[in-house]
C-alpha atoms as a PDB file:
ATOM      1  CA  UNK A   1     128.712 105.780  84.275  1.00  0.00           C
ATOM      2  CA  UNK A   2     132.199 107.512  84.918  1.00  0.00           C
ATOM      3  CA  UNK A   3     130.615 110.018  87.120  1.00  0.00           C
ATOM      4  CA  UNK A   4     128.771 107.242  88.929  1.00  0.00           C
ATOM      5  CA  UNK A   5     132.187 105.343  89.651  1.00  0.00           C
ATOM      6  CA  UNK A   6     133.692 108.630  90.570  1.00  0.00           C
ATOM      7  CA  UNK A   7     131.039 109.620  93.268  1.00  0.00           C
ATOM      8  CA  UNK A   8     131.406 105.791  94.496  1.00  0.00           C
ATOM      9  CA  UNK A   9     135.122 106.191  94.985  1.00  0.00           C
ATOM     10  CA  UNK A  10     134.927 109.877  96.272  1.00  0.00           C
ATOM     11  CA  UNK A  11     132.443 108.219  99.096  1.00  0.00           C
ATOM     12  CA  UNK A  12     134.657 105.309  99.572  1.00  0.00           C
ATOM     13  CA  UNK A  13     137.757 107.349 100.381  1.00  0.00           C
ATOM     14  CA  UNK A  14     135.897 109.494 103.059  1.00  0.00           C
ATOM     15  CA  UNK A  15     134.149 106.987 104.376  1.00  0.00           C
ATOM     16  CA  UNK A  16     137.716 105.107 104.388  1.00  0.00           C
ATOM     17  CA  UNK A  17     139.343 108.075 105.927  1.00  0.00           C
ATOM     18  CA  UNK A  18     137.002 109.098 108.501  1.00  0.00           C
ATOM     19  CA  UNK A  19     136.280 107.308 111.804  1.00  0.00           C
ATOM     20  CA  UNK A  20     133.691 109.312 113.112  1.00  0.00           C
ATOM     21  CA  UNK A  21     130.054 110.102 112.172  1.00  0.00           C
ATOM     22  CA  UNK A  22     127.260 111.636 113.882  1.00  0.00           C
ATOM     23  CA  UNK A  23     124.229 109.458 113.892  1.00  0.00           C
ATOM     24  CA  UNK A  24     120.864 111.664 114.344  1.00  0.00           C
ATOM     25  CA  UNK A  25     118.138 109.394 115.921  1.00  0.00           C
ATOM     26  CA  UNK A  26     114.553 110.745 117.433  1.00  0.00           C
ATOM     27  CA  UNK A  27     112.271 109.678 120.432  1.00  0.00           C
ATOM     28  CA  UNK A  28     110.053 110.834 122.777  1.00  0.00           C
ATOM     29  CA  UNK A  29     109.125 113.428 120.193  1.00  0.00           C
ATOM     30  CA  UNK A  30     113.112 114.997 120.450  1.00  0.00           C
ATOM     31  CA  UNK A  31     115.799 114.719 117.516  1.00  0.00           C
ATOM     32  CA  UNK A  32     119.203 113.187 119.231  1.00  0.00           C
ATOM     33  CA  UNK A  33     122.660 113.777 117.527  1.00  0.00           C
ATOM     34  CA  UNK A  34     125.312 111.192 118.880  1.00  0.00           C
ATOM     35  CA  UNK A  35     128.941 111.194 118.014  1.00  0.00           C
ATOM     36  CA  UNK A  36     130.290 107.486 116.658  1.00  0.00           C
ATOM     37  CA  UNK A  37     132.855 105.545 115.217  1.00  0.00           C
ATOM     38  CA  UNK A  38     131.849 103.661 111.952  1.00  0.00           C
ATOM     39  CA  UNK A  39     133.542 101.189 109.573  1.00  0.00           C
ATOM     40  CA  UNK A  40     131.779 100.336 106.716  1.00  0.00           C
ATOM     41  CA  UNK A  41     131.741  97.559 103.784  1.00  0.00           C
ATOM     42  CA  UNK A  42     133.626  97.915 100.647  1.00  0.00           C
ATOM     43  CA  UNK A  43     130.856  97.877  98.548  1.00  0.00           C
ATOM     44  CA  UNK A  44     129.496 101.364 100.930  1.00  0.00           C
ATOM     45  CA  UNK A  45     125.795  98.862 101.217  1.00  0.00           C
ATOM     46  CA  UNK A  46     126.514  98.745 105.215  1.00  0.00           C
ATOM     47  CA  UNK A  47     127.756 100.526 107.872  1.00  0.00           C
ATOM     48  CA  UNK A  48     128.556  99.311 111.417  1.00  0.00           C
ATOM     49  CA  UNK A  49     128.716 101.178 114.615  1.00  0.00           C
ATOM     50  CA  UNK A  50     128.608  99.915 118.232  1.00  0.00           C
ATOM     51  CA  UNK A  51     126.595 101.254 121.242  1.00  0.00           C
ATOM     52  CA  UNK A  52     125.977 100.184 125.014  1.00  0.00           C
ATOM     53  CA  UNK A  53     122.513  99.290 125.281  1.00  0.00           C
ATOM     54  CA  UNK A  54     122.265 101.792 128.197  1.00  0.00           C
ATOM     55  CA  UNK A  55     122.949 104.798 126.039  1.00  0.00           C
ATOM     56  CA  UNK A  56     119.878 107.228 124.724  1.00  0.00           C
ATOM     57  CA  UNK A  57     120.649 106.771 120.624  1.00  0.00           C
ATOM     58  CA  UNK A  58     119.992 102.584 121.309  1.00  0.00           C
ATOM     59  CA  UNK A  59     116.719 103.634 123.124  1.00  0.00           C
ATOM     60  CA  UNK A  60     115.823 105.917 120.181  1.00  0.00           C
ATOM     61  CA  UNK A  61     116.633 102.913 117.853  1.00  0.00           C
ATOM     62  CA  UNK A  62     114.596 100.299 119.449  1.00  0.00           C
ATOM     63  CA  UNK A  63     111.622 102.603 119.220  1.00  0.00           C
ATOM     64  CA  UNK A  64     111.923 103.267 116.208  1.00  0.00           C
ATOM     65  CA  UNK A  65     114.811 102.120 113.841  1.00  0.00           C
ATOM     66  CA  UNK A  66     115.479 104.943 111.300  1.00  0.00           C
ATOM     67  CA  UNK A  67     117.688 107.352 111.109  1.00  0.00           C
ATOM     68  CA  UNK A  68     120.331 108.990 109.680  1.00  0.00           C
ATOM     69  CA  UNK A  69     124.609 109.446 109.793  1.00  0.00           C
ATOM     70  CA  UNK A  70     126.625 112.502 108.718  1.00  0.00           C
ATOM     71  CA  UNK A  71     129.975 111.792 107.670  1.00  0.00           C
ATOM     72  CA  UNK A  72     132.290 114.787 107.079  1.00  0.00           C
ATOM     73  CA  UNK A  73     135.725 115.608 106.211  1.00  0.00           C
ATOM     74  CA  UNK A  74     135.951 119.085 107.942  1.00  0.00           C
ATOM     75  CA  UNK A  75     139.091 120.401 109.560  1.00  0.00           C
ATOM     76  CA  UNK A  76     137.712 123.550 111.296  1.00  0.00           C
ATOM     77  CA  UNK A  77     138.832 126.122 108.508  1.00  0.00           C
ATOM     78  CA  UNK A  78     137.968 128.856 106.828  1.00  0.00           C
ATOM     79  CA  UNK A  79     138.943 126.467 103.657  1.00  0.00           C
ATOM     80  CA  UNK A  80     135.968 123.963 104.838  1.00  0.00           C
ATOM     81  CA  UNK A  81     133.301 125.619 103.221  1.00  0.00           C
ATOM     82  CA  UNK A  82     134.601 125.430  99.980  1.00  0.00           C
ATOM     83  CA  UNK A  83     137.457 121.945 100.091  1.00  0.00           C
ATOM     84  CA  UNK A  84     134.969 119.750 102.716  1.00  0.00           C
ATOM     85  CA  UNK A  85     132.930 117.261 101.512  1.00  0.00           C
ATOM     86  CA  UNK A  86     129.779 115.121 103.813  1.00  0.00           C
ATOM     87  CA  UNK A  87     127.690 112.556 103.004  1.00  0.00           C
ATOM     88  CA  UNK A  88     124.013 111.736 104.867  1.00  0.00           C
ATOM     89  CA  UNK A  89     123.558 107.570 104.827  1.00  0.00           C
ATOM     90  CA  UNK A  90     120.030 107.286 105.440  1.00  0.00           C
ATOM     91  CA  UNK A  91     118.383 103.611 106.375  1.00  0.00           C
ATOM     92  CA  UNK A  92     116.968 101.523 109.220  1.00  0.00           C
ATOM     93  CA  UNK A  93     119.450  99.929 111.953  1.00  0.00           C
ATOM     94  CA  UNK A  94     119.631  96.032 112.587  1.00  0.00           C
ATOM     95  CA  UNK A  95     121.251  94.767 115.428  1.00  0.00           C
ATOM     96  CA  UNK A  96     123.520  92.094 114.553  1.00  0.00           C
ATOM     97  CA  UNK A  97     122.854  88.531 115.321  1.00  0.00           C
ATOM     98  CA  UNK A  98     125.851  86.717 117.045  1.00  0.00           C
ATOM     99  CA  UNK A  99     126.444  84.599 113.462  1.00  0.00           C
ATOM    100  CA  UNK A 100     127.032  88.293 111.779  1.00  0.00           C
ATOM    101  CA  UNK A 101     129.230  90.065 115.190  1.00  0.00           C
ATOM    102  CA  UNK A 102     132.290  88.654 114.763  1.00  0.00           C
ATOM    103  CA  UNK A 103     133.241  89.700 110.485  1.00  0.00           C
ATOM    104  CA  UNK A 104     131.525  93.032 111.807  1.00  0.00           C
ATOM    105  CA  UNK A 105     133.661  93.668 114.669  1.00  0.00           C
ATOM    106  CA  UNK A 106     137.097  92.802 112.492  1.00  0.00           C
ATOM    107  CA  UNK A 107     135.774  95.521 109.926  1.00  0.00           C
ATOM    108  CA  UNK A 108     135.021  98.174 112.548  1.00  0.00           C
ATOM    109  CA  UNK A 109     138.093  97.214 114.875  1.00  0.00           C
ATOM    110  CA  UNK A 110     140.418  96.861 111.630  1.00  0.00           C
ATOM    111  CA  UNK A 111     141.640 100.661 111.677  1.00  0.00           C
ATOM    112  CA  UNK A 112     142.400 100.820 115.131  1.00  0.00           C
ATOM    113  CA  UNK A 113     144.214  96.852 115.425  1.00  0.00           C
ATOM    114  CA  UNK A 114     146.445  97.822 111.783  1.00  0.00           C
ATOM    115  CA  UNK A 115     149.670  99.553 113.047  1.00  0.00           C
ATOM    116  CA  UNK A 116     150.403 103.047 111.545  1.00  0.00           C
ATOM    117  CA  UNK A 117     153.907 103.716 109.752  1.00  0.00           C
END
């Protein structure tokens, strides 16, 4: 159980940390990587992004709704390959209904609204 709760806090802290994912969708028989801001819940059960509906990953979704996000704390050093850490979330996107937008949009606008010391 302790190493449970440590891998849940270890997860929690990047995903905490880190604004920026990349989101790897598929369609018309091509894999698509897409770089995108995230926020997600405290209990790490589900993560928000945004997208224009215009863009190629929200084509790939509405085809077909799987897919996967890489979060990473990588710094672009030689120490990276041994100090980094990543995490794959794996699931199925839902677009939000307008009932569910607005507590979704404080958690994924939350970083960017709190002011930094």
């Amino acid at each position: 159980m302790k190493e449970e709760q440590e891998l849940f806090l270890t997860i929690h802290k990047l995903l905490s940390e880190q604004k920026l994912g990349a989101l790897a969708t598929h369609g018309q028989g091509e894999p698509w990587a897409s770089l995108i801001a995230f926020a997600a819940t405290d209990n790490l059960d589900t993560i928000y992004f945004a997208t224009p509906k215009t863009t190629r990953k929200y084509r790939n979704l509405v085809n077909d709704p799987r897919c996967s996000l890489l979060i990473d704390n990588r710094e672009n050093l030689a120490s990276d390959f041994s100090n980094s850490i990543a995490v794959t979330a794996t699931g199925v996107i839902k677009e939000l209904d307008k009932s569910e937008k607005s507590a979704a949009l404080q958690l994924f606008l939350n970083p960017y609204l709190t002011p930094t010391p």
